[in-house]
C-alpha atoms as a PDB file:
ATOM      1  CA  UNK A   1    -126.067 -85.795   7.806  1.00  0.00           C
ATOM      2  CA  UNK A   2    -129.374 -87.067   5.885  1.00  0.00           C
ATOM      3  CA  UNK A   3    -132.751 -85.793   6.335  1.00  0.00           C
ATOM      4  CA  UNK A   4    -135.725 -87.486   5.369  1.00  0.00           C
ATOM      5  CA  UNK A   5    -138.604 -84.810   4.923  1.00  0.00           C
ATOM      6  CA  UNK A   6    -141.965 -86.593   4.890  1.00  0.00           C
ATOM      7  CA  UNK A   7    -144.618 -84.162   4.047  1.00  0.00           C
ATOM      8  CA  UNK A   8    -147.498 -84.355   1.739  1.00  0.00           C
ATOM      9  CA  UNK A   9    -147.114 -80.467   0.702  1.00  0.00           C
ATOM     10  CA  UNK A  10    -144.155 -79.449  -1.908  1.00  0.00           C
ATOM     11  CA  UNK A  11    -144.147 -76.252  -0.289  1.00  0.00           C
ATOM     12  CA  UNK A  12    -143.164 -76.967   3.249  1.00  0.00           C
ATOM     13  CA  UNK A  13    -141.134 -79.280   2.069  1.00  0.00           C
ATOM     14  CA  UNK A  14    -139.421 -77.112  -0.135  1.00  0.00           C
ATOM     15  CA  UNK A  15    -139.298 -74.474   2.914  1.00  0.00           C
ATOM     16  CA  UNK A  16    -137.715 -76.937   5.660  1.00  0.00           C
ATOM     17  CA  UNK A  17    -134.804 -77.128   3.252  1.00  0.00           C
ATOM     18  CA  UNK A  18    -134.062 -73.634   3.139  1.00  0.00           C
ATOM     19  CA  UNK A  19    -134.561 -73.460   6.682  1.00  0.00           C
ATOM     20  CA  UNK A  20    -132.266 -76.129   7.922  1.00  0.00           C
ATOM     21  CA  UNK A  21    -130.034 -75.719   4.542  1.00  0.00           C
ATOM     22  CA  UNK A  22    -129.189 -72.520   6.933  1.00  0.00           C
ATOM     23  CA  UNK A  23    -128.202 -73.905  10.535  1.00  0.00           C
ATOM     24  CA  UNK A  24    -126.595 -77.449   9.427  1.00  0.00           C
ATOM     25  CA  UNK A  25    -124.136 -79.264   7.758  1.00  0.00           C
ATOM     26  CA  UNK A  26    -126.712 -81.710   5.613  1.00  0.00           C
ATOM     27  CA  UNK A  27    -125.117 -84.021   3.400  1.00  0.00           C
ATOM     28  CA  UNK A  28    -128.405 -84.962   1.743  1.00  0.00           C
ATOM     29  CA  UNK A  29    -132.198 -84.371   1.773  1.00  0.00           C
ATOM     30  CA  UNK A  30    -134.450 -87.096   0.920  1.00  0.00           C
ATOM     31  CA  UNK A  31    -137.911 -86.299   0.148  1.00  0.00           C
ATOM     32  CA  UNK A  32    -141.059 -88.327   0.544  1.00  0.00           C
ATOM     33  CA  UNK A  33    -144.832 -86.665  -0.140  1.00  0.00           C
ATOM     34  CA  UNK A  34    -146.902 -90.438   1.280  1.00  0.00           C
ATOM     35  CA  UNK A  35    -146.392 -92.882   4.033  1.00  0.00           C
ATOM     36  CA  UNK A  36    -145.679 -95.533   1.791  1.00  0.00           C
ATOM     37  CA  UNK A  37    -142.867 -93.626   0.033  1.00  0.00           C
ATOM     38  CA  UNK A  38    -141.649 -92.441   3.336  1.00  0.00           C
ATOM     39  CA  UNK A  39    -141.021 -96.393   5.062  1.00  0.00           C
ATOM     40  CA  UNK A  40    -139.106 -97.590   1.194  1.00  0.00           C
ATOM     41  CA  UNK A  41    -136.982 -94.267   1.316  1.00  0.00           C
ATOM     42  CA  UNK A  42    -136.076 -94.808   5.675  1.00  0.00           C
ATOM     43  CA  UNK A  43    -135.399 -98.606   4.492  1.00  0.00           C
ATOM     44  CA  UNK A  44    -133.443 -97.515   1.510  1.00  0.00           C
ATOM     45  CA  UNK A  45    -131.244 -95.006   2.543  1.00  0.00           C
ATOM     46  CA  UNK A  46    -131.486 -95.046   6.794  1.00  0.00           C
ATOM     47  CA  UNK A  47    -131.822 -91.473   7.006  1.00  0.00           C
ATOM     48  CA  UNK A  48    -129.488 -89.555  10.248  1.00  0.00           C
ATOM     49  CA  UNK A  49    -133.407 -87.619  11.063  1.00  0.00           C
ATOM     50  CA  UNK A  50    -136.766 -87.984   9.591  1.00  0.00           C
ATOM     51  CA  UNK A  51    -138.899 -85.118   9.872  1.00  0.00           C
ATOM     52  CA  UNK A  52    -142.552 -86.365  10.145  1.00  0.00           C
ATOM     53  CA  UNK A  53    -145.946 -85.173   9.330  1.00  0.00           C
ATOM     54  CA  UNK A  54    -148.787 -86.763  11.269  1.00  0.00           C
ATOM     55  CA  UNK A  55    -151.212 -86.574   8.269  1.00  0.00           C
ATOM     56  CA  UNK A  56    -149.870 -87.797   4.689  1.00  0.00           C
ATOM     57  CA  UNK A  57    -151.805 -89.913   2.706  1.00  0.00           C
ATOM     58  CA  UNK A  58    -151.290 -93.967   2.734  1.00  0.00           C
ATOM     59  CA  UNK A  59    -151.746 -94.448   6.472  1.00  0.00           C
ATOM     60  CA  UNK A  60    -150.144 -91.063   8.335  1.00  0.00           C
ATOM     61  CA  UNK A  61    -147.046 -90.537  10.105  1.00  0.00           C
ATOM     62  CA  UNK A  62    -148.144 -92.297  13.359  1.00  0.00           C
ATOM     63  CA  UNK A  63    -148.325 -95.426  11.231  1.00  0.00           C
ATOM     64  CA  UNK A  64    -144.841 -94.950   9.919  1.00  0.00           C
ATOM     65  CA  UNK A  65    -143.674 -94.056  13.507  1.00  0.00           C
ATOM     66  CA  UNK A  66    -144.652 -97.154  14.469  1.00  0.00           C
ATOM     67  CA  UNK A  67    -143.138 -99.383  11.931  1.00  0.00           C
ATOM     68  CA  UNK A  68    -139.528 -97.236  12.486  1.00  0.00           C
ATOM     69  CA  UNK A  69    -139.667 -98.311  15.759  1.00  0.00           C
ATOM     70  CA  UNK A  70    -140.517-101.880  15.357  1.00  0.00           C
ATOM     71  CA  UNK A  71    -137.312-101.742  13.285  1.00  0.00           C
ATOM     72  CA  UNK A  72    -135.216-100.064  15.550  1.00  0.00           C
ATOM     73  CA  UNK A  73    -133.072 -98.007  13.803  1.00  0.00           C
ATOM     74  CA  UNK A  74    -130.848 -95.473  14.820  1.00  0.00           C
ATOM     75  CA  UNK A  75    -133.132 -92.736  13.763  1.00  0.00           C
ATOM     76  CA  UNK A  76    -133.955 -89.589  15.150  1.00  0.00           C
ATOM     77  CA  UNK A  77    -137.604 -88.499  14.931  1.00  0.00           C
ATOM     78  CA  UNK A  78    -139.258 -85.280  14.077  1.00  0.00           C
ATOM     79  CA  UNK A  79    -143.083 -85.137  14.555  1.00  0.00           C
ATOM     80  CA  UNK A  80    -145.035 -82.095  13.225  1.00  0.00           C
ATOM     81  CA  UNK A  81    -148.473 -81.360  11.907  1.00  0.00           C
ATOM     82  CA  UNK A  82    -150.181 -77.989  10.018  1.00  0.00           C
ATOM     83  CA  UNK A  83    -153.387 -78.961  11.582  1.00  0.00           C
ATOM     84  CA  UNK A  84    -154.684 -76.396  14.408  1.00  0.00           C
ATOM     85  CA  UNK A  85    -156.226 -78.565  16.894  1.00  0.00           C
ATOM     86  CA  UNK A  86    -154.270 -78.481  20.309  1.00  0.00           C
ATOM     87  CA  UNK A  87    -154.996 -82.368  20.627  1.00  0.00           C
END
């Protein structure tokens, strides 16, 4: 399995490795700290799961949401955020 971790911080990326490095099989993480860098990476190497943050610089995660699904790939979709607001 490959996971795509999109997320602007080192350390939660770093930290969602460990974490799922523990429950799954995972062939391969792919890392990817922008929006820009995340869309190349899900182009180049059609991850199994991309884990998402909403807000990464170069447009956010919504805006990569939307251009994964406009591609329709057989991705699975993680959305998080560090942000406190309940919206």
């Amino acid at each position: 399995m490959k996971i795509l971790i999109a997320d602007d911080s080192f350390l939660i990326r770093e930290r969602l490795k460990e974490l799922l490095s523990d429950i799954l099989k995972i062939e391969d993480f792919i890392e990817a700290e922008n929006s820009v860098e995340t869309i190349k990476l899900i182009s180049e190497t059609i991850p199994d799961i991309v884990i998402l943050d909403i807000r990464m610089p170069g447009g956010g995660g919504l805006e990569v949401l939307k251009k994964i699904n406009k591609k329709s790939l057989p991705i699975k979709i993680i959305v998080f955020t560090n942000y406190p607001y309940p919206q």
